[in-house]
N, C-alpha and C. Protein backbone atom coordinates (compact mmCIF):
# COMPACT_ATOMS: atom_id res chain seq x y z
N UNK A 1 0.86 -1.16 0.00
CA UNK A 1 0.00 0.00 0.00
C UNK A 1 0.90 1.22 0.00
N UNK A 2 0.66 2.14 -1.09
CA UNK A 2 1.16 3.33 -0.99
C UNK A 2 1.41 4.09 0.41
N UNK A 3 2.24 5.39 0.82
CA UNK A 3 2.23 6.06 1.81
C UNK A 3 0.77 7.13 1.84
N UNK A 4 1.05 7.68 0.49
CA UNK A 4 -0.23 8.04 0.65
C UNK A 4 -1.77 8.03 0.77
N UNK A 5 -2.11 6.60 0.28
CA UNK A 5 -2.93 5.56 0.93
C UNK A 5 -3.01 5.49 2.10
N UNK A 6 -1.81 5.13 2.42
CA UNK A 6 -2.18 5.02 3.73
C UNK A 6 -2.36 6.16 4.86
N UNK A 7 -1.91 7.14 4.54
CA UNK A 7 -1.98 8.24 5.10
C UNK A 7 -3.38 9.09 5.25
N UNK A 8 -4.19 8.91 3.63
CA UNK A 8 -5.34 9.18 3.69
C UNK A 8 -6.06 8.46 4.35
N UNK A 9 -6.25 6.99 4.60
CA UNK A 9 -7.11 6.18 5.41
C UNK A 9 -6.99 6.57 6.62
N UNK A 10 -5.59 7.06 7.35
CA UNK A 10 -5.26 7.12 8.82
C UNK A 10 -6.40 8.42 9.20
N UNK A 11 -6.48 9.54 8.09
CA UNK A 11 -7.36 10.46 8.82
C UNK A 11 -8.64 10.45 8.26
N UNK A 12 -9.13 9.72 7.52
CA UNK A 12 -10.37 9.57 7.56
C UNK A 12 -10.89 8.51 8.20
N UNK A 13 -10.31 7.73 9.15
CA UNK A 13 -10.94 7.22 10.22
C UNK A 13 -10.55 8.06 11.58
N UNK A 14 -11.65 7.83 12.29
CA UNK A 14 -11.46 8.86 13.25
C UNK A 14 -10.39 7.45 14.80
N UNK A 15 -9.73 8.37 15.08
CA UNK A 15 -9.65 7.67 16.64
C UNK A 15 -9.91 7.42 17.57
N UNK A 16 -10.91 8.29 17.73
CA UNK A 16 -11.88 8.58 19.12
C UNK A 16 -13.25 8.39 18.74
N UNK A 17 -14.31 7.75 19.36
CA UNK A 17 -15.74 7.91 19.18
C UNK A 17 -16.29 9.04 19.06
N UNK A 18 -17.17 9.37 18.31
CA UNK A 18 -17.90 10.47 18.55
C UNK A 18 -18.68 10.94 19.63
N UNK A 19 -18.26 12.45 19.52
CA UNK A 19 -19.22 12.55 21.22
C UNK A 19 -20.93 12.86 20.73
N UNK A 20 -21.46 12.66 21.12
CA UNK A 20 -23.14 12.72 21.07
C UNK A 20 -23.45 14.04 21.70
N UNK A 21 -24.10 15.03 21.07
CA UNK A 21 -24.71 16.31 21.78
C UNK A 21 -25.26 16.00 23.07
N UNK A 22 -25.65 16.12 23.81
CA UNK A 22 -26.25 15.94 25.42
C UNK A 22 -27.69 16.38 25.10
N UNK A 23 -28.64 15.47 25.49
CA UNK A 23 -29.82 15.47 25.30
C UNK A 23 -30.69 16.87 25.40
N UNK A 24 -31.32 16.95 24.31
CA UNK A 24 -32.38 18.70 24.56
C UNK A 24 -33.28 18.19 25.43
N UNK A 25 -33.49 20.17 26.20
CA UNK A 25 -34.43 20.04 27.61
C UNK A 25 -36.07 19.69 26.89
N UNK A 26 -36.29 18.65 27.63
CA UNK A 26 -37.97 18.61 27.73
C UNK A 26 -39.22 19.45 28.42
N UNK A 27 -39.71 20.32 27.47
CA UNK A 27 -40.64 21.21 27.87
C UNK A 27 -42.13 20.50 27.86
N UNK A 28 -42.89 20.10 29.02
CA UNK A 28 -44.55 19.95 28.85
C UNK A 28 -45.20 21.08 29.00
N UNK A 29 -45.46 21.45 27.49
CA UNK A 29 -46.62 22.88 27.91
C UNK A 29 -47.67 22.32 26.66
N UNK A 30 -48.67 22.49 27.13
CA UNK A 30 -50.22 22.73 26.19
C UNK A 30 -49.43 23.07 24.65
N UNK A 31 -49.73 22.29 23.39
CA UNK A 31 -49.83 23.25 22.80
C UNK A 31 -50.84 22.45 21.75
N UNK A 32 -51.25 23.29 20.72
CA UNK A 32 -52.63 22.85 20.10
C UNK A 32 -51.73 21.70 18.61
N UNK A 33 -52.00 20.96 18.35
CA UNK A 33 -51.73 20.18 17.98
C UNK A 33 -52.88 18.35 17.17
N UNK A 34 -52.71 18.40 16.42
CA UNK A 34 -53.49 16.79 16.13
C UNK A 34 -52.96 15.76 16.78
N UNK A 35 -52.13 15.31 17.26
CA UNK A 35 -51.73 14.70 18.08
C UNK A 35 -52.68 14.29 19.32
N UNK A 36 -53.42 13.13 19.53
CA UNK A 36 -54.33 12.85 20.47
C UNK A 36 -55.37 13.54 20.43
N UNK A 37 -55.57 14.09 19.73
CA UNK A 37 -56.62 15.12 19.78
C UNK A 37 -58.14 14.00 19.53
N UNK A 38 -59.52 14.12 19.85
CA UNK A 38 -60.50 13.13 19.38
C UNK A 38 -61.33 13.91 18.45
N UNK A 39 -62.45 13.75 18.06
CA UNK A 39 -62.61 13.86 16.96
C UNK A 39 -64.01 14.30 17.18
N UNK A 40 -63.81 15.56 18.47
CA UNK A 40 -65.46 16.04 19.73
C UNK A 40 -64.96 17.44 19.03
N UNK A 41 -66.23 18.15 18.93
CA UNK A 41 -66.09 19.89 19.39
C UNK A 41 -66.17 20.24 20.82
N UNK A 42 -65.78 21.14 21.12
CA UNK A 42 -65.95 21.87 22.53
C UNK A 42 -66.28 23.57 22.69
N UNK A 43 -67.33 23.60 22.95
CA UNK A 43 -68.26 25.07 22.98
C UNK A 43 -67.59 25.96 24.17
N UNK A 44 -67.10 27.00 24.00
CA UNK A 44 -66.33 27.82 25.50
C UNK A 44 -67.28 28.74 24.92
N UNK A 45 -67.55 29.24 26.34
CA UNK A 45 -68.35 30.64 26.40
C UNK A 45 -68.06 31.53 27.77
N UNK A 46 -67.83 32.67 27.39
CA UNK A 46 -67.19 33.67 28.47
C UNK A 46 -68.00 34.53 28.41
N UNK A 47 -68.21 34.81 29.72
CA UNK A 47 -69.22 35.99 30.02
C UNK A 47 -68.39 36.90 30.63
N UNK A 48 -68.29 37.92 30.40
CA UNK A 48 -67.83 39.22 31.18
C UNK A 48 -69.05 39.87 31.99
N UNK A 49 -68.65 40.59 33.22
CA UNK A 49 -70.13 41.17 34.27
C UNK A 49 -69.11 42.34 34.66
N UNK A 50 -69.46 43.39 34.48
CA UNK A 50 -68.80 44.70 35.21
C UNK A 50 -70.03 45.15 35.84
N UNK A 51 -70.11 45.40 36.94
CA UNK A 51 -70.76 46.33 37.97
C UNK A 51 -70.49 47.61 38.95
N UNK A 52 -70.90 48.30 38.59
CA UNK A 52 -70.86 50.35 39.08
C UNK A 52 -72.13 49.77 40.52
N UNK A 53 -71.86 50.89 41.17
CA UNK A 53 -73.17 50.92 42.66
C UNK A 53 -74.18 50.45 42.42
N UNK A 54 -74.97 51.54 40.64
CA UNK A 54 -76.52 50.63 40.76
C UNK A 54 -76.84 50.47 39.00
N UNK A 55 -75.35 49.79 38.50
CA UNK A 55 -75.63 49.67 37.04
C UNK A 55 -74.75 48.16 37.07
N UNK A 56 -75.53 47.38 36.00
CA UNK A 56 -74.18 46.33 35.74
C UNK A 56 -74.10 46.05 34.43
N UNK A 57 -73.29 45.57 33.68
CA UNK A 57 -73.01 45.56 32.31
C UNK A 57 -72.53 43.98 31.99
N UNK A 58 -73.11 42.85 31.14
CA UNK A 58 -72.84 41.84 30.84
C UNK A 58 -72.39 41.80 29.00
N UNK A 59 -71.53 41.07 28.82
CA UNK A 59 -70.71 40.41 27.32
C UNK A 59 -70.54 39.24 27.30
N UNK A 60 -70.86 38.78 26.65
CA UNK A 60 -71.13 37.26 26.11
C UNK A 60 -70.19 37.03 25.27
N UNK A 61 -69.61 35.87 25.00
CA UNK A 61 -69.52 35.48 23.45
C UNK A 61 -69.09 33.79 23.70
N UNK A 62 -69.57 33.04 22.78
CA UNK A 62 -69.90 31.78 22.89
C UNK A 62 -69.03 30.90 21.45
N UNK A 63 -67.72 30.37 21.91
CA UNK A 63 -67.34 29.74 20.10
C UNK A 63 -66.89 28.24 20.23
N UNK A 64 -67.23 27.78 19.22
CA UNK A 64 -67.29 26.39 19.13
C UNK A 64 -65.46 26.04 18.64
N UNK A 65 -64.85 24.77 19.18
CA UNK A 65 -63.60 24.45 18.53
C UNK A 65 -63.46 22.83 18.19
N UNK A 66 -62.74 22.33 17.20
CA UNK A 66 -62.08 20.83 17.49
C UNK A 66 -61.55 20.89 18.33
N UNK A 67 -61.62 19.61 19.28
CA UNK A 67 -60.54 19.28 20.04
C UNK A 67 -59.09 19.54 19.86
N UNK A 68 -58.22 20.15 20.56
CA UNK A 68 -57.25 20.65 20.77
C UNK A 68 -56.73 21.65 19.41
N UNK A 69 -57.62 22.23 18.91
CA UNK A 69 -57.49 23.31 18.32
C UNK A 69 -58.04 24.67 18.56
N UNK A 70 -57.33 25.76 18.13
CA UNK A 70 -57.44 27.20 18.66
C UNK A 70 -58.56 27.58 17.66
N UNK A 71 -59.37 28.87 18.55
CA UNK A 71 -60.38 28.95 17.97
C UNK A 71 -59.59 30.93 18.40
N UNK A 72 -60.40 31.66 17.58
CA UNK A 72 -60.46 33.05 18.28
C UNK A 72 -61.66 33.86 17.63
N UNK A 73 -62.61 34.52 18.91
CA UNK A 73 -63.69 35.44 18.34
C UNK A 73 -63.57 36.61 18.70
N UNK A 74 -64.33 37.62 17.97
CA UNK A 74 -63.75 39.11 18.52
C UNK A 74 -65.54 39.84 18.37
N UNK A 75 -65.71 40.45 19.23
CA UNK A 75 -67.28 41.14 19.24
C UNK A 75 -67.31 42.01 20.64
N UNK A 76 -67.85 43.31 19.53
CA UNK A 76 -67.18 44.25 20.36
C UNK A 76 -68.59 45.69 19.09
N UNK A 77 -68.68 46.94 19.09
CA UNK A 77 -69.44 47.91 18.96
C UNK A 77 -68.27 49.31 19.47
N UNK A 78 -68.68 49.82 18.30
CA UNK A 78 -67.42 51.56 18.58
C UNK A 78 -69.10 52.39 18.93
N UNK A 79 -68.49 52.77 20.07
CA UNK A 79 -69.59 53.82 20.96
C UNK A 79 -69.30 55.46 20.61
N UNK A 80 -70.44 56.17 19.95
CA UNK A 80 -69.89 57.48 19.82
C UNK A 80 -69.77 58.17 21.62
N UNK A 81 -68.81 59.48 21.54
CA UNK A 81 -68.31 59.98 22.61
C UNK A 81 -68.53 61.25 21.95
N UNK A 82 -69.18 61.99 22.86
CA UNK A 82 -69.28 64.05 22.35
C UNK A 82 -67.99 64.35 22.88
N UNK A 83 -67.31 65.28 21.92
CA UNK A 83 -66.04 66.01 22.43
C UNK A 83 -66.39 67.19 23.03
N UNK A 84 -67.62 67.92 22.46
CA UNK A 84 -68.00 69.13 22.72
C UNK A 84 -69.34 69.16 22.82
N UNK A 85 -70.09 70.43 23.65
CA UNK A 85 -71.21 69.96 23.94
C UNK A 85 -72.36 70.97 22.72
N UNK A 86 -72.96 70.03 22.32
CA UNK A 86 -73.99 70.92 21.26
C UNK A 86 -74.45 72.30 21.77
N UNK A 87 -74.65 72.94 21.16
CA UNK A 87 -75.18 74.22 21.21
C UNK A 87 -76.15 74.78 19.91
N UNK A 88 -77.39 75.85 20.53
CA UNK A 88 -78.15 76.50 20.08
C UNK A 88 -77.99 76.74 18.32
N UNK A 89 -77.15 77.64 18.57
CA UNK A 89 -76.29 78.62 17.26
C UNK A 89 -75.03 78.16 16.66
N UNK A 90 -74.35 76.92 17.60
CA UNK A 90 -72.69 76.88 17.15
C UNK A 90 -72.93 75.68 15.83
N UNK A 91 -71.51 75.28 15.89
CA UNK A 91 -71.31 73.95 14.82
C UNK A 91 -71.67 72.55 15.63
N UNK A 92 -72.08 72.01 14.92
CA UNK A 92 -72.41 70.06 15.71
C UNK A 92 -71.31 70.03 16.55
N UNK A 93 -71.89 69.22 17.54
CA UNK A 93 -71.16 68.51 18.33
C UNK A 93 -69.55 68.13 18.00
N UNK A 94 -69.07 68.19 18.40
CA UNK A 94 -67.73 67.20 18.11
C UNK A 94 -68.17 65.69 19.11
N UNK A 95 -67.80 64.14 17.83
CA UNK A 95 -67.84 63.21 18.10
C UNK A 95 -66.82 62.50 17.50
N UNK A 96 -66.35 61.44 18.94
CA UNK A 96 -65.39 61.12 18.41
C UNK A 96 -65.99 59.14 18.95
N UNK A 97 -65.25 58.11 18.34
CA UNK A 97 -65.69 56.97 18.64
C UNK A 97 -64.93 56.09 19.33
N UNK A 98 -65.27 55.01 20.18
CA UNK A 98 -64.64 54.36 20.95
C UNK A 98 -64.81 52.80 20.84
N UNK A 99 -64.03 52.03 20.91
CA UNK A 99 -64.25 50.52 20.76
C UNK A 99 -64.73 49.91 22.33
N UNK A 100 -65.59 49.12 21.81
CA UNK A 100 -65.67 47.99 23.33
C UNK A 100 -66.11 47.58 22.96
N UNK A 101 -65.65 46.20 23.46
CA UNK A 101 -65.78 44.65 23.21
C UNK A 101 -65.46 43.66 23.78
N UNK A 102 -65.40 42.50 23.24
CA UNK A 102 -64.81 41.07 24.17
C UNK A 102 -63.75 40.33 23.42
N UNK A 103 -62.63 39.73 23.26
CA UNK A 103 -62.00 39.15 22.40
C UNK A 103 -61.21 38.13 23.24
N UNK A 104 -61.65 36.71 22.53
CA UNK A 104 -61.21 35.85 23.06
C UNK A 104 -60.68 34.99 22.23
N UNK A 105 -59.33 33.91 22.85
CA UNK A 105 -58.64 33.05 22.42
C UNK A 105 -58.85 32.18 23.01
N UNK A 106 -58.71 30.90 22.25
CA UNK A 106 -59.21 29.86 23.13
C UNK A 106 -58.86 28.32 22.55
N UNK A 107 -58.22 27.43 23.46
CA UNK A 107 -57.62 25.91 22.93
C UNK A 107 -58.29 25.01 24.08
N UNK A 108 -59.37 24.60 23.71
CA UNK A 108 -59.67 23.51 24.57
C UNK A 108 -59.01 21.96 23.87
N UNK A 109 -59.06 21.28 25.26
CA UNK A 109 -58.30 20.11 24.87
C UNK A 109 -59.41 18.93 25.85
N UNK A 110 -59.97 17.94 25.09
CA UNK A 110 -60.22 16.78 26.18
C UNK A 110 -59.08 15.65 26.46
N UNK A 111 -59.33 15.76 28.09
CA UNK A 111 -58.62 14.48 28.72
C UNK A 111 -58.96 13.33 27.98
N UNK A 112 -57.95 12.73 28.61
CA UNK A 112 -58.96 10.93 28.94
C UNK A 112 -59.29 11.01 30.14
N UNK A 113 -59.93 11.73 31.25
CA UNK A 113 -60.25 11.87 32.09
C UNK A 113 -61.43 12.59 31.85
N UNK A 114 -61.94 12.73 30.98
CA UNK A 114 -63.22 13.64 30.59
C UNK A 114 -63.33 14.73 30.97
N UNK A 115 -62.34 15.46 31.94
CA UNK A 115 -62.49 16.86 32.07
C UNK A 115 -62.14 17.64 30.85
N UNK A 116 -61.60 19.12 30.40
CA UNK A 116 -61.34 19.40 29.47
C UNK A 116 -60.16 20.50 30.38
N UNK A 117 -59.11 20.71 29.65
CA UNK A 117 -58.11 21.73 30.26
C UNK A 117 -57.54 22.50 28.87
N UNK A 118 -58.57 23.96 29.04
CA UNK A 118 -58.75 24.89 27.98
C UNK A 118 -57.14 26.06 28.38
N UNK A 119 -56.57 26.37 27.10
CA UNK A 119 -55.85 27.64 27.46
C UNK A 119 -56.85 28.81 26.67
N UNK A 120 -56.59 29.87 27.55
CA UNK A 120 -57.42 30.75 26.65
C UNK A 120 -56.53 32.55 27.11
N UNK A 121 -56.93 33.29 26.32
CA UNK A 121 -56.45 34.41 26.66
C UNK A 121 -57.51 35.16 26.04
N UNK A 122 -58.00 36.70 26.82
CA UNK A 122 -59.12 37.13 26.92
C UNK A 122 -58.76 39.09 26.90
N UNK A 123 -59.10 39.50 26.06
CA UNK A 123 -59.64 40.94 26.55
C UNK A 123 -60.83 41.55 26.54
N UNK A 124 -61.03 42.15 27.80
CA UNK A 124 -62.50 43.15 27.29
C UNK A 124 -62.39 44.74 27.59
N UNK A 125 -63.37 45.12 27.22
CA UNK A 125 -63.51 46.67 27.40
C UNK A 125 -64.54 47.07 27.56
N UNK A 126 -65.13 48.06 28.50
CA UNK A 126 -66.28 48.28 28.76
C UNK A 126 -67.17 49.99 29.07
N UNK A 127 -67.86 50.41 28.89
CA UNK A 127 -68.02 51.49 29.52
C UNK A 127 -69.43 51.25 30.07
N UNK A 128 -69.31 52.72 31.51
CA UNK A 128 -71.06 52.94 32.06
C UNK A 128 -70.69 54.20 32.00
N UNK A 129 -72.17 54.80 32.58
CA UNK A 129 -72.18 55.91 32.79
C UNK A 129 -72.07 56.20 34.10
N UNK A 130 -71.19 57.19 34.23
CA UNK A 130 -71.34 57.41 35.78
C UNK A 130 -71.97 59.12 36.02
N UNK A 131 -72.76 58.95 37.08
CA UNK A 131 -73.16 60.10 37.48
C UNK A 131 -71.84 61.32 38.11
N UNK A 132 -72.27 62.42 37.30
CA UNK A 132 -71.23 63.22 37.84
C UNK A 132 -71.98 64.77 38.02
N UNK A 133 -72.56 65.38 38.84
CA UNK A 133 -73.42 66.05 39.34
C UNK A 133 -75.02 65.79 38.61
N UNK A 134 -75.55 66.70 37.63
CA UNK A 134 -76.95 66.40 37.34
C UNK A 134 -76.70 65.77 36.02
N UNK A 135 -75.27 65.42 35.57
CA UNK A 135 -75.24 64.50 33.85
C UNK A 135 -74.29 63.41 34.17
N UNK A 136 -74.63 62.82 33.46
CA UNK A 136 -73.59 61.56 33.14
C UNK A 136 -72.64 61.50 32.59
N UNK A 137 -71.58 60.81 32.67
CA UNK A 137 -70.67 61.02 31.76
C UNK A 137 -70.24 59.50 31.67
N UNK A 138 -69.36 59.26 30.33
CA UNK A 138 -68.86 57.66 30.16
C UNK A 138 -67.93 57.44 31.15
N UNK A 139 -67.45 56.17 31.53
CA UNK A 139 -66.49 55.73 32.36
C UNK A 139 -66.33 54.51 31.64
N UNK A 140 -64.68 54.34 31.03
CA UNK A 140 -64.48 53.08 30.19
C UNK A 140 -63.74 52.71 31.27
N UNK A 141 -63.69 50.92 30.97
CA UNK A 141 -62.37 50.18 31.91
C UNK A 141 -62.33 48.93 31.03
N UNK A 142 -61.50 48.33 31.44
CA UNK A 142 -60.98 47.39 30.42
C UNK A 142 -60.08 46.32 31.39
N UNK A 143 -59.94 45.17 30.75
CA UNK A 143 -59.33 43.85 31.46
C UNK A 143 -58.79 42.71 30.67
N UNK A 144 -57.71 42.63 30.98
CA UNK A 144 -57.48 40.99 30.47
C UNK A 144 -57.14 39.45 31.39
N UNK A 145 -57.01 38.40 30.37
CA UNK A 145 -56.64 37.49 31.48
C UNK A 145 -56.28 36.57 30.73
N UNK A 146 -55.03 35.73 30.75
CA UNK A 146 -54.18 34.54 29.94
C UNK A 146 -53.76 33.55 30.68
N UNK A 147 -54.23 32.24 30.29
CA UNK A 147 -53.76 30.91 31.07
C UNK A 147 -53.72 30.12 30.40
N UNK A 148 -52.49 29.39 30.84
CA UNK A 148 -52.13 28.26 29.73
C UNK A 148 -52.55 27.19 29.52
N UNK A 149 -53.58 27.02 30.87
CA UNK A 149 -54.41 25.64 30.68
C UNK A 149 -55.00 25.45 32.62
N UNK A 150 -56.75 25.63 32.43
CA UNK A 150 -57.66 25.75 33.00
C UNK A 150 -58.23 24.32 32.82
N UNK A 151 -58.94 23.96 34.28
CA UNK A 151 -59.20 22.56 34.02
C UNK A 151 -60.88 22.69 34.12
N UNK A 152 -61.46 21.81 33.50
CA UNK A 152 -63.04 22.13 33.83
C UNK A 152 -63.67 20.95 33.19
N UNK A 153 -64.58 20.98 34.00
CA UNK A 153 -65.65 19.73 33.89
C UNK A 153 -66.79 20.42 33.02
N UNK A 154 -66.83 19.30 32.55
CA UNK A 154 -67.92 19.48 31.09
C UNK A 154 -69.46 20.54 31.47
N UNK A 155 -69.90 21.19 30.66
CA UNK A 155 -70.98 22.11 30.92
C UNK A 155 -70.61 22.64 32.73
N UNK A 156 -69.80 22.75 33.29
CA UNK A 156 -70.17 23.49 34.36
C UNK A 156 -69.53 24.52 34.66
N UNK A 157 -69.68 26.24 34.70
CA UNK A 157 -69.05 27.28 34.39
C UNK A 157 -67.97 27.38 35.59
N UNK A 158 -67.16 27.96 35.53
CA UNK A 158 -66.09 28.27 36.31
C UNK A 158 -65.74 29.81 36.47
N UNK A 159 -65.65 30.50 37.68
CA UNK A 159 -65.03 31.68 37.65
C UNK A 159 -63.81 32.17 37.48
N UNK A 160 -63.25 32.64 36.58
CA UNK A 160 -61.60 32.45 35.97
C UNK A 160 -60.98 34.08 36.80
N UNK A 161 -61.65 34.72 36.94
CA UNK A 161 -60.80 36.09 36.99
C UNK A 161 -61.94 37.15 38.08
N UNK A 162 -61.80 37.29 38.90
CA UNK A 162 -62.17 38.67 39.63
C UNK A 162 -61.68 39.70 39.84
N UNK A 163 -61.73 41.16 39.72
CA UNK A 163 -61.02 42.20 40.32
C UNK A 163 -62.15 42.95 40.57
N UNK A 164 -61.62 44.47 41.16
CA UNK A 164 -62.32 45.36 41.42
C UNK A 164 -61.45 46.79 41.51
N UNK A 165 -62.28 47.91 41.14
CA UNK A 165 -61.80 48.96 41.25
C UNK A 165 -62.42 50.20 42.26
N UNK A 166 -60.95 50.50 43.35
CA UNK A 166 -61.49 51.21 44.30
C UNK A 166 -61.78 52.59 44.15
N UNK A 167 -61.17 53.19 43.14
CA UNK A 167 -61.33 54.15 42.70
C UNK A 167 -62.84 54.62 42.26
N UNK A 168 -63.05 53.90 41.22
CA UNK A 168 -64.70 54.12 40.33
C UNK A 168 -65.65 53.08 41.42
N UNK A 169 -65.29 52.11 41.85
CA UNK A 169 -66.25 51.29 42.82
C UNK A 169 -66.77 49.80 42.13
N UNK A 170 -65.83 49.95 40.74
CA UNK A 170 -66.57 49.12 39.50
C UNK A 170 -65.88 47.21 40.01
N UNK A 171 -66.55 46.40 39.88
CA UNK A 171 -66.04 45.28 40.02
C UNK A 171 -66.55 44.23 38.84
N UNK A 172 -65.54 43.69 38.27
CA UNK A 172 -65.54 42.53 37.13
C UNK A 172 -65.75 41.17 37.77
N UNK A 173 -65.99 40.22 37.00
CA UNK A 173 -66.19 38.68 37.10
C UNK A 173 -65.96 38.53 35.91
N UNK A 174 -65.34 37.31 34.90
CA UNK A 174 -64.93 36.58 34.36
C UNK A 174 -65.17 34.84 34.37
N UNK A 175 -66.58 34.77 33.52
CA UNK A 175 -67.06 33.48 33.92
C UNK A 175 -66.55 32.79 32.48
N UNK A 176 -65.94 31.45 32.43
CA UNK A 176 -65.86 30.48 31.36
C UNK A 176 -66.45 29.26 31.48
N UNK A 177 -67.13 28.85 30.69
CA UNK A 177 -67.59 27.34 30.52
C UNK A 177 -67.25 26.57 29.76
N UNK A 178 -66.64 25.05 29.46
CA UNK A 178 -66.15 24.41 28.37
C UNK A 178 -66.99 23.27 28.62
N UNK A 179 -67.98 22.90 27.23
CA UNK A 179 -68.98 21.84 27.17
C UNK A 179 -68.35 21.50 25.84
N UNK A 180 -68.28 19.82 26.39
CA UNK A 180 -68.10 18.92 25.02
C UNK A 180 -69.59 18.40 24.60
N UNK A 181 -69.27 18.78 23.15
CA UNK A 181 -70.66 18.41 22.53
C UNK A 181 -71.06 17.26 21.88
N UNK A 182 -71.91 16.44 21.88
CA UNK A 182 -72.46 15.23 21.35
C UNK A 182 -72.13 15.09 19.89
């Protein structure tokens, strides 16, 4: 055998084993996927409730998904707002418009345990009127809320989120329900 034969064989075999990368970290998080998924819809419906001293304000919205797939609905109304206040003799009002609504994200997933453990992420926005000597005036507030996975038994609603505000007096609830459907 030639030198250079042999010389080429010497370094294209290696001497040492190869080292193996060190195993990647294992993450368990929710994510939406076909994978196990069955072959059910699942109806989430979130109610939003804001309440002032002697007013309360409810938002609905109700959306159907496959199993372990993301669904997202958005329903919501732009509210006119006076900038300026009409008058006799002057020019119209100045109006300007405002959004409020409900917008929700949402991945329900069924167990094999028949519960369902939904991630969902949520905003709303809201206005009342609040009394402010002999007129009213708007008072907007607004809220969100994101979780990566909520556990819940079929048709029975759950309270996901409470706050309250000491300022205006206004207090929210955040109701979700996840029903698997026939």
């Amino acid at each position: 055998m030639s030198v250079l034969l042999a010389f080429s064989l010497l370094l294209a075999t290696p001497s040492t084993p190869a080292q193996e990368p060190p195993p990647a970290e294992v993450r368990h998080v929710l994510q939406p996927d076909s994978r196990g998924a069955s072959e059910r819809n699942v109806r989430v419906e979130v109610t939003v409730t804001v309440k002032a001293a002697d007013k309360a304000v409810s938002k609905s919205l109700s959306l159907v998904a496959a199993d372990n797939r993301m669904v997202q609905g958005r329903a919501g109304v732009q509210l006119p707002i006076l900038t300026s206040a009409p008058s006799a003799n002057g020019p119209a009002p100045g109006v300007t418009y405002r959004d409020v609504g409900l917008n929700v994200d949402a991945t329900p997933r069924i167990l094999p345990s028949g519960k369902i453990a939904v991630s969902v992420k949520l905003n709303f926005s809201n206005v009342l009127a609040v009394q402010s000597g002999n007129t009213e005036r708007p008072s907007f507030g607004s809220g969100s809320h994101e979780s990566n996975a909520i556990m819940f038994d079929s048709g029975k609603p759950l309270i996901v989120l409470e706050g309250g505000d000491p300022e205006t007096g206004r207090t929210y609830t955040v109701q979700v329900t996840a029903t698997i459907l026939k």
